[in-house]
PDB file of N, CA and C in Angstrom:
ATOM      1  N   UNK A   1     -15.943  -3.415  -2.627  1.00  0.00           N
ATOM      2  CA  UNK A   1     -14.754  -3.664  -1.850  1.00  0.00           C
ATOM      3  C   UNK A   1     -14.675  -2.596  -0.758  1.00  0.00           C
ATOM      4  N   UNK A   2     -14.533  -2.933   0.556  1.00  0.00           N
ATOM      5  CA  UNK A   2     -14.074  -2.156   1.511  1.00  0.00           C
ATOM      6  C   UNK A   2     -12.577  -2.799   2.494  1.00  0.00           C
ATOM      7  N   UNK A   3     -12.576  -1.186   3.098  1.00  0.00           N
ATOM      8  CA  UNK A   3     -11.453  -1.908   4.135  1.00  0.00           C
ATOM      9  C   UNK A   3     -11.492  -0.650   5.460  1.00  0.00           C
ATOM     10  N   UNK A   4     -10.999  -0.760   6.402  1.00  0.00           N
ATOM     11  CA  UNK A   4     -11.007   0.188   7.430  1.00  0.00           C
ATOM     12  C   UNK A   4      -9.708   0.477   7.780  1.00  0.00           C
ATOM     13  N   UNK A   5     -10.077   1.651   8.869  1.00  0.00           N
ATOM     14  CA  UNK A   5      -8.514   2.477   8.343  1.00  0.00           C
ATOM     15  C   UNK A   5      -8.792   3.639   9.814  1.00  0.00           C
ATOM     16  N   UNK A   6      -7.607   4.003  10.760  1.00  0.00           N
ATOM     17  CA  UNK A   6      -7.501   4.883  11.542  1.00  0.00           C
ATOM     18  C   UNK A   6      -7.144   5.370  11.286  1.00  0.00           C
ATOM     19  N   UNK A   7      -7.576   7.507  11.801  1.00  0.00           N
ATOM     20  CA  UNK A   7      -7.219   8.189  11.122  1.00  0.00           C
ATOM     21  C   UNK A   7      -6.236   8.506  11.825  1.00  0.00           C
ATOM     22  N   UNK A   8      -5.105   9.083  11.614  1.00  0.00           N
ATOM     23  CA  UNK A   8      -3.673   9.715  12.147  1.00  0.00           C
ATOM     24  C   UNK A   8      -3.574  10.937  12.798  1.00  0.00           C
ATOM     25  N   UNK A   9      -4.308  11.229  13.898  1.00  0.00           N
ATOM     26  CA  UNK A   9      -4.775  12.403  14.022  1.00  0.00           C
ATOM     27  C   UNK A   9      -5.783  13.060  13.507  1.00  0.00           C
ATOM     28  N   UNK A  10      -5.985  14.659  14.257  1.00  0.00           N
ATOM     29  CA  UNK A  10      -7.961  14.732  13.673  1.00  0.00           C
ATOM     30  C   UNK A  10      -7.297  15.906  12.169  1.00  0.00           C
ATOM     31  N   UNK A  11      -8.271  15.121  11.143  1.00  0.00           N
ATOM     32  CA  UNK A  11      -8.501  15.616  10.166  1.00  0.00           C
ATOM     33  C   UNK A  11      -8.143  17.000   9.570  1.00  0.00           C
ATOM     34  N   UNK A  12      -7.072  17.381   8.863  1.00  0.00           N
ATOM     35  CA  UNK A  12      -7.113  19.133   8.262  1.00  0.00           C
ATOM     36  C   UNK A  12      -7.401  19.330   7.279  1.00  0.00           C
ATOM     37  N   UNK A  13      -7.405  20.493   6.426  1.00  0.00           N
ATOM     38  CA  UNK A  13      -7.924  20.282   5.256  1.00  0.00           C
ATOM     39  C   UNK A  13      -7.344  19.920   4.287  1.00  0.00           C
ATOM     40  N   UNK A  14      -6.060  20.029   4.424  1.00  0.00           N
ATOM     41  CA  UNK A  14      -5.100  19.789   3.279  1.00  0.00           C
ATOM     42  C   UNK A  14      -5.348  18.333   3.306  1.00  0.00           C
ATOM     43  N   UNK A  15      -5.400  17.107   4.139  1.00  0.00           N
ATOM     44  CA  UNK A  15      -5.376  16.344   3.916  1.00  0.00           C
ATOM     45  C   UNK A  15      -6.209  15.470   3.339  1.00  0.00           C
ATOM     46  N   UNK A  16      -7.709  16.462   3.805  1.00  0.00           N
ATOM     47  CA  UNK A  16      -9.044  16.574   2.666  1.00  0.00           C
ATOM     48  C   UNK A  16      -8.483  16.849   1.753  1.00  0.00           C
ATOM     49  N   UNK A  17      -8.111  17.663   1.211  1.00  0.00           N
ATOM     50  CA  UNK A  17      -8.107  18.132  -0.476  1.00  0.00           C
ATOM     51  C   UNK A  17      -7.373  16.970  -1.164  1.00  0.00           C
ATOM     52  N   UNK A  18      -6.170  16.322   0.079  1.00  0.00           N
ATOM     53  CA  UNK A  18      -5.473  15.396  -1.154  1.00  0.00           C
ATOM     54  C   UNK A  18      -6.174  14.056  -1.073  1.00  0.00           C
ATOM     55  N   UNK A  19      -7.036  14.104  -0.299  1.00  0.00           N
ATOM     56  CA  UNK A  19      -7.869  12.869  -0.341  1.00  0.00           C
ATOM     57  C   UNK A  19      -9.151  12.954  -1.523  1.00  0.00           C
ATOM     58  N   UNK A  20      -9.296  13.763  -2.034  1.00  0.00           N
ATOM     59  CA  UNK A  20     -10.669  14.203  -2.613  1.00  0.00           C
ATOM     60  C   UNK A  20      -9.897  14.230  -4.281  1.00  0.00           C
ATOM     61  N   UNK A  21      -8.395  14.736  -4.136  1.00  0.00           N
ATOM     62  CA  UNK A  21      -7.731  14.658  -5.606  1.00  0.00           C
ATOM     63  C   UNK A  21      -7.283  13.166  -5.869  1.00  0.00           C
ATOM     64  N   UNK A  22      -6.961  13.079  -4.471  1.00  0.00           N
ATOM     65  CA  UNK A  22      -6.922  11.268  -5.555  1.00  0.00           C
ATOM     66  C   UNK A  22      -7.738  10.585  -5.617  1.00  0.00           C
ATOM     67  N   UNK A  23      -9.133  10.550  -4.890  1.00  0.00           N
ATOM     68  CA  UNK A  23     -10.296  10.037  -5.341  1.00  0.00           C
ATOM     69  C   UNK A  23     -10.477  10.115  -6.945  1.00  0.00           C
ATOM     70  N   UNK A  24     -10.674  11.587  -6.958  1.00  0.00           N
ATOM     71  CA  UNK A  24     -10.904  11.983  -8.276  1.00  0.00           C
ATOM     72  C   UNK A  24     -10.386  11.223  -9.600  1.00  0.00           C
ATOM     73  N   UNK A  25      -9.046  10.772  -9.408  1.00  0.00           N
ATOM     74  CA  UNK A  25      -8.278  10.160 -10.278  1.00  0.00           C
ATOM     75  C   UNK A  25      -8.755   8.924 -10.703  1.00  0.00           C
ATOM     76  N   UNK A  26      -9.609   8.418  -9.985  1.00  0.00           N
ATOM     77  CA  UNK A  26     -10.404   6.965 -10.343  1.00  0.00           C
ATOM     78  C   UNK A  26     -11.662   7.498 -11.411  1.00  0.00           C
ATOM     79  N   UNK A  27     -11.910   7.733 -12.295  1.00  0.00           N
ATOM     80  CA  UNK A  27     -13.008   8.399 -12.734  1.00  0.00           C
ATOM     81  C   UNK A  27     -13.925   7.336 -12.749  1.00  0.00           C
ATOM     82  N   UNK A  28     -13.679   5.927 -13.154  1.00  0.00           N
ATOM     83  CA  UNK A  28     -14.862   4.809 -13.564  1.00  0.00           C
ATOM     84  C   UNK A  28     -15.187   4.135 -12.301  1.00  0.00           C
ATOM     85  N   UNK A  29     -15.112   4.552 -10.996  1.00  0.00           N
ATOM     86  CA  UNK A  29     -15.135   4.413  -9.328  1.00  0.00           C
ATOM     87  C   UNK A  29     -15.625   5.162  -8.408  1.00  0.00           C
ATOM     88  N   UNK A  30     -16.607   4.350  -7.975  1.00  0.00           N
ATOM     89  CA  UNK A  30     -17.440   5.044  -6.541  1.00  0.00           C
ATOM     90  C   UNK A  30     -16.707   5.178  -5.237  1.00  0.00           C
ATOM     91  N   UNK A  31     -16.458   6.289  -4.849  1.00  0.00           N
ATOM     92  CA  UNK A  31     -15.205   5.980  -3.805  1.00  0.00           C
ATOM     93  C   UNK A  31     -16.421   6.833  -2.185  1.00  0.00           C
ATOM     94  N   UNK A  32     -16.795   6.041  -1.328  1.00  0.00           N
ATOM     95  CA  UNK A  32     -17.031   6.731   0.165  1.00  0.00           C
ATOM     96  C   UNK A  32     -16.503   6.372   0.821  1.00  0.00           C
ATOM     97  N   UNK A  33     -16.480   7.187   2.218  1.00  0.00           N
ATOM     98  CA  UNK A  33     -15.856   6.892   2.976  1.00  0.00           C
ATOM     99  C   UNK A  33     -17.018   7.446   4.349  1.00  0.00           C
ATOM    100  N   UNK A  34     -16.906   6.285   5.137  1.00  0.00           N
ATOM    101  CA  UNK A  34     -18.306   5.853   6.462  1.00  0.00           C
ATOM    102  C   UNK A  34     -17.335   6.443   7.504  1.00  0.00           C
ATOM    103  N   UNK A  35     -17.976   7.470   8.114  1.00  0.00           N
ATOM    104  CA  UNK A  35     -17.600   7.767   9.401  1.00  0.00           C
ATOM    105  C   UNK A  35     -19.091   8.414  10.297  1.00  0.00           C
ATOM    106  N   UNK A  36     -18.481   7.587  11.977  1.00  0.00           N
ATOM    107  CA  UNK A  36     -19.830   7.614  12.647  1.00  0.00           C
ATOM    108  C   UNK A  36     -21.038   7.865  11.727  1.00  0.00           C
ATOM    109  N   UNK A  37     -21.196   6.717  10.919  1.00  0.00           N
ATOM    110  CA  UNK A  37     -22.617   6.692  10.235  1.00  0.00           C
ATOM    111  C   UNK A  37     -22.796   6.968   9.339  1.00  0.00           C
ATOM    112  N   UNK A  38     -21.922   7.915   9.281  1.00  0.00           N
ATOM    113  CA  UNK A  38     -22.422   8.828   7.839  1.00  0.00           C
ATOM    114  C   UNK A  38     -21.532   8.753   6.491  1.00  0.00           C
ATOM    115  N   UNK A  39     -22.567   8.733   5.721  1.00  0.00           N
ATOM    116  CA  UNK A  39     -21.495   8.262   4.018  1.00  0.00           C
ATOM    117  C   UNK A  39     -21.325   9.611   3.430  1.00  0.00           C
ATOM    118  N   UNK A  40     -19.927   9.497   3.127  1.00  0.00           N
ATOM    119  CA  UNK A  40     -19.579  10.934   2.035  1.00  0.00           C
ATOM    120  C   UNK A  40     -18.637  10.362   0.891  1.00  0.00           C
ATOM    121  N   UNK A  41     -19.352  11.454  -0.330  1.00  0.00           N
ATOM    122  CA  UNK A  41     -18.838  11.421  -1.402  1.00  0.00           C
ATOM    123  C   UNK A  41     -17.369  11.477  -1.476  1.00  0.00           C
ATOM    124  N   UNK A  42     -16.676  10.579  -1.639  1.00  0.00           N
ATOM    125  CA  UNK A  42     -14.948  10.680  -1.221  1.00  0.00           C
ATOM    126  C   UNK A  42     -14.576  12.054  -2.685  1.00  0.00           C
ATOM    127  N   UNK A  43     -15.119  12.217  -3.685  1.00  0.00           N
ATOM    128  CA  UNK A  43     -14.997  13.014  -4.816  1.00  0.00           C
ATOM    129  C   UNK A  43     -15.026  14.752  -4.258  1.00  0.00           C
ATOM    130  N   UNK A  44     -15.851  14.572  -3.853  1.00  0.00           N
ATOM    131  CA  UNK A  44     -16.595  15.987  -3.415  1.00  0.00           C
ATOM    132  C   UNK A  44     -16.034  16.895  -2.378  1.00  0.00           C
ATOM    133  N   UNK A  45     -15.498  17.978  -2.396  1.00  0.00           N
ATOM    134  CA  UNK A  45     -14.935  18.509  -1.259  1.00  0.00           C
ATOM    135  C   UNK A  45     -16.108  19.147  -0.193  1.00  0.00           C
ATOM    136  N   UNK A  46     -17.207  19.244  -0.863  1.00  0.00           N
ATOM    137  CA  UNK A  46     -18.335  19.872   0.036  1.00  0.00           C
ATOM    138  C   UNK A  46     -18.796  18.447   1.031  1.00  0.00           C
ATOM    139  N   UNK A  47     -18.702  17.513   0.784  1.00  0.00           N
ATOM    140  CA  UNK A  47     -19.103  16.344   1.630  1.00  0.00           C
ATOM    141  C   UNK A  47     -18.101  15.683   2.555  1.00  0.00           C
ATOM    142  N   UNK A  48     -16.942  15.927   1.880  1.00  0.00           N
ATOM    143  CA  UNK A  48     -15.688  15.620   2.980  1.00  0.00           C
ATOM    144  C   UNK A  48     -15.040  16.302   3.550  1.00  0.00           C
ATOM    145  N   UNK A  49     -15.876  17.859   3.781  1.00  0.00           N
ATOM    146  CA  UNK A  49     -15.379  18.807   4.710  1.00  0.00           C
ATOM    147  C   UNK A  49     -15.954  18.015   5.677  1.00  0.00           C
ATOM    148  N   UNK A  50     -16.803  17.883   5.961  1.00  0.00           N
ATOM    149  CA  UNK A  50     -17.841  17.156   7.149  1.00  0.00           C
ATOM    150  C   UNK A  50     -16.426  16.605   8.197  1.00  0.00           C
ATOM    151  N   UNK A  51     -15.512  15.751   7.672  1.00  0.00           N
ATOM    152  CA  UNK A  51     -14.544  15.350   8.116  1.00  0.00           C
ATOM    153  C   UNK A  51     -13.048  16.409   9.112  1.00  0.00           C
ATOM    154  N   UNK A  52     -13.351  17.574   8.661  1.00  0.00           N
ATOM    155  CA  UNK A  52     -13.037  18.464   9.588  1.00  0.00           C
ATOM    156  C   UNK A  52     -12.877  18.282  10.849  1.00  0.00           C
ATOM    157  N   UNK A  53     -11.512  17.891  11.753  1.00  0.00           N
ATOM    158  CA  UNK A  53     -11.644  17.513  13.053  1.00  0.00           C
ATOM    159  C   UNK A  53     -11.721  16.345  13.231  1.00  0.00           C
ATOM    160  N   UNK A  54     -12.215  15.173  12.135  1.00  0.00           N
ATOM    161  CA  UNK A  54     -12.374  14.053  12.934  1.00  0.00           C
ATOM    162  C   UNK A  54     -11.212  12.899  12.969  1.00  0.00           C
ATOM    163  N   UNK A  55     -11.633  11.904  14.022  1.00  0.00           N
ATOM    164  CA  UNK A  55     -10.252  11.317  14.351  1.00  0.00           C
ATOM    165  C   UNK A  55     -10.748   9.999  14.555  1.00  0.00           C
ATOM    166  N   UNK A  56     -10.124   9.079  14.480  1.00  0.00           N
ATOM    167  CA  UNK A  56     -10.830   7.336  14.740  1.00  0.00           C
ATOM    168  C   UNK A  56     -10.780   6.490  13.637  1.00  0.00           C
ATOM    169  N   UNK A  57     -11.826   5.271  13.750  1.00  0.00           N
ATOM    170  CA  UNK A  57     -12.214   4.911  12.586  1.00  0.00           C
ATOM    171  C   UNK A  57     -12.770   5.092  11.760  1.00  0.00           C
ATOM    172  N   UNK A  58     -13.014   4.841  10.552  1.00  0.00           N
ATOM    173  CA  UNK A  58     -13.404   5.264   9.255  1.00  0.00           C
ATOM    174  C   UNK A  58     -13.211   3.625   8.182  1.00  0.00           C
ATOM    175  N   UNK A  59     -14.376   3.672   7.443  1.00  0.00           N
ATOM    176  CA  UNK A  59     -14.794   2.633   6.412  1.00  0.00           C
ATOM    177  C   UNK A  59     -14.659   2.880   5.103  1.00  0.00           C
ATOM    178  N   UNK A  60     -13.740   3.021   4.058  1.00  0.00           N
ATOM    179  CA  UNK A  60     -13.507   3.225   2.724  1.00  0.00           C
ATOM    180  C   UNK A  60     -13.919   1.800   1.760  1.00  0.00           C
ATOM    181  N   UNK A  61     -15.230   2.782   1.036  1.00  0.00           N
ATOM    182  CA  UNK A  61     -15.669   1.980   0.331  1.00  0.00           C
ATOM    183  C   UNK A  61     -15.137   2.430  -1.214  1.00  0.00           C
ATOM    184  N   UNK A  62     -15.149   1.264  -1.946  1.00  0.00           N
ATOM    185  CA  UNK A  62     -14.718   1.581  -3.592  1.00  0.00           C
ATOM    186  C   UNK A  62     -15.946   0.312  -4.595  1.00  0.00           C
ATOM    187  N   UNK A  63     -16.389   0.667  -5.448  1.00  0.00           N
ATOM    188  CA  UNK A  63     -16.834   0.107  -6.372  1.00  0.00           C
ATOM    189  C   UNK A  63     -16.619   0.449  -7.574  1.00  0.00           C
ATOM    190  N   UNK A  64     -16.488  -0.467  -9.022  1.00  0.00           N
ATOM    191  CA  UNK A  64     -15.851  -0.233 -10.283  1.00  0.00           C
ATOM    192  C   UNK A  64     -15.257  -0.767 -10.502  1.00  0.00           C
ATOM    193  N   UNK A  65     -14.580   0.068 -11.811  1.00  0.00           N
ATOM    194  CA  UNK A  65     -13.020  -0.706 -12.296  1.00  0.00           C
ATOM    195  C   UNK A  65     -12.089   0.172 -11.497  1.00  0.00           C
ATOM    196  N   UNK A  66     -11.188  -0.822 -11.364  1.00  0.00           N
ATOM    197  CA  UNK A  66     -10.016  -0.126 -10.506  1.00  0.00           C
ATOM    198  C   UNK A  66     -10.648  -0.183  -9.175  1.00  0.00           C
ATOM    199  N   UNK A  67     -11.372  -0.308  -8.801  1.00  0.00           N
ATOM    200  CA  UNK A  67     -11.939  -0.104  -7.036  1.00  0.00           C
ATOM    201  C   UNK A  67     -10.514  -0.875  -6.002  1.00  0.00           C
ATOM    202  N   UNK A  68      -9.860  -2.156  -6.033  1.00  0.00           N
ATOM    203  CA  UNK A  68      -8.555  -2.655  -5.592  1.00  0.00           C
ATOM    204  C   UNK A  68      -7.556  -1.712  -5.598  1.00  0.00           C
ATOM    205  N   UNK A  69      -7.626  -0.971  -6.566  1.00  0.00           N
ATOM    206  CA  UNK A  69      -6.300  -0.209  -6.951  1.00  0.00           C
ATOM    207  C   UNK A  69      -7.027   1.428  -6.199  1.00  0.00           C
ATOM    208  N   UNK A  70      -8.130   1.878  -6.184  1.00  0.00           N
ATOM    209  CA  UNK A  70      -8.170   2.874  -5.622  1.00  0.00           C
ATOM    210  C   UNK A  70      -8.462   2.473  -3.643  1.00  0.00           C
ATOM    211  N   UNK A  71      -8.806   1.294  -3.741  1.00  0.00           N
ATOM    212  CA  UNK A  71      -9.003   1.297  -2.110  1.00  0.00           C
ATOM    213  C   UNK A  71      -7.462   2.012  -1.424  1.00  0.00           C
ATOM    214  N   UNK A  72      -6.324   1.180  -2.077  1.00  0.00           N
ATOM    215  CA  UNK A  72      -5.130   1.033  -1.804  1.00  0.00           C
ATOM    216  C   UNK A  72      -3.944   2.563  -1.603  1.00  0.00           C
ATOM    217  N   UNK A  73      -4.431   3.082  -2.881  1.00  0.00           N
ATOM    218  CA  UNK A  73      -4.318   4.847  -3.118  1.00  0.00           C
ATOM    219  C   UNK A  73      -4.573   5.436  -1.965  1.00  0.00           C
ATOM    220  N   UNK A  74      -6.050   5.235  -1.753  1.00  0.00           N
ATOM    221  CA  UNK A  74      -6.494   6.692  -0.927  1.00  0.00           C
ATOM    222  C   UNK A  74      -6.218   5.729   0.768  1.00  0.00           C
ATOM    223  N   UNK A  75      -6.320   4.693   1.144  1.00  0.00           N
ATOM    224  CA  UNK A  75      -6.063   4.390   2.473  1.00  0.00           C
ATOM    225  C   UNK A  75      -4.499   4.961   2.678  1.00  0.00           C
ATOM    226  N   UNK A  76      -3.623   4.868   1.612  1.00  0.00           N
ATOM    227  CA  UNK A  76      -2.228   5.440   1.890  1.00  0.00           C
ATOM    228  C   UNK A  76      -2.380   6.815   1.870  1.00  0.00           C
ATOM    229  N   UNK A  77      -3.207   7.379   1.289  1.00  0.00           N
ATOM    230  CA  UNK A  77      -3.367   9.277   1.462  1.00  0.00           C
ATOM    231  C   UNK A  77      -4.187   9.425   2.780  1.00  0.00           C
ATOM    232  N   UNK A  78      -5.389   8.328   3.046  1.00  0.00           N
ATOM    233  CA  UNK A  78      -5.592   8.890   4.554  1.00  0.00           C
ATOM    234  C   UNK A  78      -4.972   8.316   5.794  1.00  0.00           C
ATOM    235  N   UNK A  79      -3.958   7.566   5.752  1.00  0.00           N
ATOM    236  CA  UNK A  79      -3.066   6.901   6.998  1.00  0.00           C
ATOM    237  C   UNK A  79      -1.802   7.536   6.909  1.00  0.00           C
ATOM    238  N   UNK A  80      -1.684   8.259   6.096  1.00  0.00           N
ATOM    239  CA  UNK A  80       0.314   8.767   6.237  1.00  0.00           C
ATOM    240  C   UNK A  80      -0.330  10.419   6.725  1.00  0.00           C
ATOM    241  N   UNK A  81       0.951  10.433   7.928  1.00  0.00           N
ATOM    242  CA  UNK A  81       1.053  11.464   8.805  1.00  0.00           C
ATOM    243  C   UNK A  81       1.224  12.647   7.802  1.00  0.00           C
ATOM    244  N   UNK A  82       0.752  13.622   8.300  1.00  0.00           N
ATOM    245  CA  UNK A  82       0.907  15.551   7.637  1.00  0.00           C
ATOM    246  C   UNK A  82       2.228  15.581   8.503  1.00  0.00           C
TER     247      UNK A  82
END
């Protein structure tokens, strides 16, 4: 399951970290997220620093159980304003 999603301004970290904690919360779910090209571990804070600064579109992918229910989570943690 995917869906796409603009980001609300360029990227800080806090909004990494709360994107990476509610990933986390899906444990039985593959969660990335595609920007210009590149796939990162939505789990991992070392792979979604990369996201530092950036601004635009972005592709959130989910696979698993729960993948519907986590697409839905984290597009609302990365579209609501800091």
């Amino acid at each position: 399951m995917k869906t796409y999603f603009l980001l609300p301004g360029k990227m800080e970290s806090r909004r990494i970290q709360n994107m990476v904690y509610k990933a986390n919360e899906f444990e039985q779910c593959q969660i990335f997220i595609e920007y210009n090209d590149i796939r990162l571990n939505a789990k991992s804070f070392l792979s979604m620093s990369l996201l530092t600064g950036a601004e635009g579109l972005c592709c959130l992918h989910a696979n698993g159980k729960d993948s519907r229910e986590a697409i839905e989570k984290m597009r609302a943690v990365c579209t609501t304003a800091m």
